[in-house]
Protein backbone atom coordinates (compact mmCIF):
# COMPACT_ATOMS: atom_id res chain seq x y z
CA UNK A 1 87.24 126.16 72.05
CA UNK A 2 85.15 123.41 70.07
CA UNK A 3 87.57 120.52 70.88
CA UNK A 4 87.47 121.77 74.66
CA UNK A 5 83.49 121.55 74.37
CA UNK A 6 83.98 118.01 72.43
CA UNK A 7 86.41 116.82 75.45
CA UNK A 8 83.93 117.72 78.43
CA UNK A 9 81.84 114.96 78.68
CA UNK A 10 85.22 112.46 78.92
CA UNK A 11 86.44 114.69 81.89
CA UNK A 12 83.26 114.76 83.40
CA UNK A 13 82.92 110.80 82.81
CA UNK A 14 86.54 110.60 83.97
CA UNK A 15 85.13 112.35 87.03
CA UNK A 16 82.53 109.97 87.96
CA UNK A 17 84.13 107.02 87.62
CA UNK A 18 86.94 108.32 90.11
CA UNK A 19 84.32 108.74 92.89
CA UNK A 20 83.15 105.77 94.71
CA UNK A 21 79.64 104.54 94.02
CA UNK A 22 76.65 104.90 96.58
CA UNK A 23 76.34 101.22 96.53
CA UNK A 24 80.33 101.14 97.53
CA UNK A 25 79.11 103.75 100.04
CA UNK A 26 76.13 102.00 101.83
CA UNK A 27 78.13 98.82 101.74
CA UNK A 28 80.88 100.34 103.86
CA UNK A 29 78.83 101.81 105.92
CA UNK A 30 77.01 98.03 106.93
CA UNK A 31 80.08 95.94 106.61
CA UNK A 32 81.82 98.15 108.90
CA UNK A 33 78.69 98.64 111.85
CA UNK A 34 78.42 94.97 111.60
CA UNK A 35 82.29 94.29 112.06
CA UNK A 36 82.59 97.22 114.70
CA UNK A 37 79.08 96.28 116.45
CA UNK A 38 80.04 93.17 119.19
CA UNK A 39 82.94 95.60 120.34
CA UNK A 40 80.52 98.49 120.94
CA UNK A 41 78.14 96.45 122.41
CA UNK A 42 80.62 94.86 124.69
CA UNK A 43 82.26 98.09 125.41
CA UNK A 44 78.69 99.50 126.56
CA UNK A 45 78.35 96.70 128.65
CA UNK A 46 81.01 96.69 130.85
CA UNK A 47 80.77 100.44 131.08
CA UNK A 48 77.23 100.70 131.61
CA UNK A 49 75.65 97.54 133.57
CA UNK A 50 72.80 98.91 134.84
CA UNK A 51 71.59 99.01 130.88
CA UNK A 52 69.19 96.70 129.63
CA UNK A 53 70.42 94.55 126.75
CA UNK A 54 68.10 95.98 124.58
CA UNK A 55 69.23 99.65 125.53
CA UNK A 56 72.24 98.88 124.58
CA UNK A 57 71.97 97.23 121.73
CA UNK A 58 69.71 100.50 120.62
CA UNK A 59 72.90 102.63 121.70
CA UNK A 60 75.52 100.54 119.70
CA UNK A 61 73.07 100.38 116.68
CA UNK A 62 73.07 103.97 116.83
CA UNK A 63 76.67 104.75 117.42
CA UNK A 64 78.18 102.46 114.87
CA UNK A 65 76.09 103.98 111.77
CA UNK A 66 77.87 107.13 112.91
CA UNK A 67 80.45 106.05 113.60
CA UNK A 68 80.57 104.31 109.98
CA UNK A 69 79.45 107.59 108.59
CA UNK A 70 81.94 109.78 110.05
CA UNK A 71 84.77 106.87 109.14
CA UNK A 72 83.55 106.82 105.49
CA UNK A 73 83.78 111.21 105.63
CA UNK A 74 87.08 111.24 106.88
CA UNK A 75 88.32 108.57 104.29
CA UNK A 76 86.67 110.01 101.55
CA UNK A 77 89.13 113.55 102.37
CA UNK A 78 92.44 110.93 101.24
CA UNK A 79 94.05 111.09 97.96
CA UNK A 80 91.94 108.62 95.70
CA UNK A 81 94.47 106.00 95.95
CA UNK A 82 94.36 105.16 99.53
CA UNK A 83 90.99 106.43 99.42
CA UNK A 84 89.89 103.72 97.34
CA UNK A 85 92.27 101.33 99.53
CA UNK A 86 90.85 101.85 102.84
CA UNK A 87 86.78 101.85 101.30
CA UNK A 88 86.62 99.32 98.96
CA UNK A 89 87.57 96.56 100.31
CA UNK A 90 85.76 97.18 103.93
CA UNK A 91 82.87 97.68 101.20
CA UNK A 92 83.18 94.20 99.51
CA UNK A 93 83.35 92.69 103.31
CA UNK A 94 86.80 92.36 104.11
CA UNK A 95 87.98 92.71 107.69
CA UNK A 96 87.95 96.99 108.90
CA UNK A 97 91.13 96.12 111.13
CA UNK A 98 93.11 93.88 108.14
CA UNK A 99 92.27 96.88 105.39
CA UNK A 100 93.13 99.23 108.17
CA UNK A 101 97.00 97.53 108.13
CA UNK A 102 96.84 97.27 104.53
CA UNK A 103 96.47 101.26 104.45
CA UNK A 104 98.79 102.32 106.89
CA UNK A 105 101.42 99.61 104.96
CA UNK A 106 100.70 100.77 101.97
CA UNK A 107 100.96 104.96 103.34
CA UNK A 108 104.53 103.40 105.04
CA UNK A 109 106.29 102.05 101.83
CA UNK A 110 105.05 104.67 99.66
CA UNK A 111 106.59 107.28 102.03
CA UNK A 112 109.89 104.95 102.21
CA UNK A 113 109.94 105.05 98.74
CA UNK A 114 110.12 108.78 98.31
CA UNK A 115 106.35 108.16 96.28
CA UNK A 116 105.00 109.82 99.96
CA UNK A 117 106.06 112.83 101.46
CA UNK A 118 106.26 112.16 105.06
CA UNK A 119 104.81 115.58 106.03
CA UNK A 120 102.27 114.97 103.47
CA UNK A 121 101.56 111.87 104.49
CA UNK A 122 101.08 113.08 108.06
CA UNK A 123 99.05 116.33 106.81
CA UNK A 124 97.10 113.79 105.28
CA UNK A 125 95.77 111.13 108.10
CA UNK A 126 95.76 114.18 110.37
CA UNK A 127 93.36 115.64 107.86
CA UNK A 128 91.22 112.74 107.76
CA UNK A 129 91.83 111.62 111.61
CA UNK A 130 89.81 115.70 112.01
CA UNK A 131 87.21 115.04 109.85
CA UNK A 132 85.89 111.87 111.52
CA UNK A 133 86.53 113.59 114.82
CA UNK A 134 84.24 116.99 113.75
CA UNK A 135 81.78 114.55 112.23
CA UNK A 136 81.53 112.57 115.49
CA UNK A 137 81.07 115.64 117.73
CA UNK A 138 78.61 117.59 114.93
CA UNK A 139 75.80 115.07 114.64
CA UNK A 140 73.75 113.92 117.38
């Protein structure tokens, strides 16, 4: 019982350094609105003319912090690994779309390889696909 007591504060360090940082966590969330922005805004503006720019630029600023939000939730629900693969780099500034390929890649080969269980893997990005999906339709 005394070595277990001696060993907690590794696991819980061990813990801790597993989960991404808030830093990591507010960076994805601007690196990805500011990537994902000009196609809202364009998207808004074909669909909705009669919108002021500044209405819509309002709407898209609004949108793509949830929509980075809900992203980062339903990312954060994947295995570490791929976890950490689809946040961090978005996070240090890379491209959403090129990490995005990178993922799904990495997800393909690992599943190729027998590393992956293809039901799992599907179970998985289902799982996560959900998430973002009841985090977009919960918050307002």
């Amino acid at each position: 019982m005394k070595k277990l007591l001696l060993l907690l504060p590794f696991i819980f360090a061990g813990q801790q350094a597993l989960a991404l940082s808030a830093q990591d966590e507010t960076n994805y969330k601007q690196h990805y609105a500011e990537q994902v922005k000009p196609l809202v805004v364009k998207k808004l503006s074909a669909e909705r003319p009669e919108m002021t720019a500044q209405a819509v630029k309002a709407e898209a600023d609004f949108f793509v912090l949830k929509m980075a939000g809900c992203q980062l939730e339903g990312l954060s629900n994947l295995p570490d690994t791929y976890r950490d693969k689809a946040i961090l780099p978005v996070a240090n500034g890379e491209d959403v779309e090129a990490t995005t390929r990178a993922l799904n890649t990495q997800i393909k080969q690992d599943v190729d390889s027998g590393k992956l269980n293809k039901d799992k893997a599907m179970t998985m990005l289902q799982g996560a696909q959900q998430a973002v999906q009841v985090c977009l339709n919960s918050r307002s």
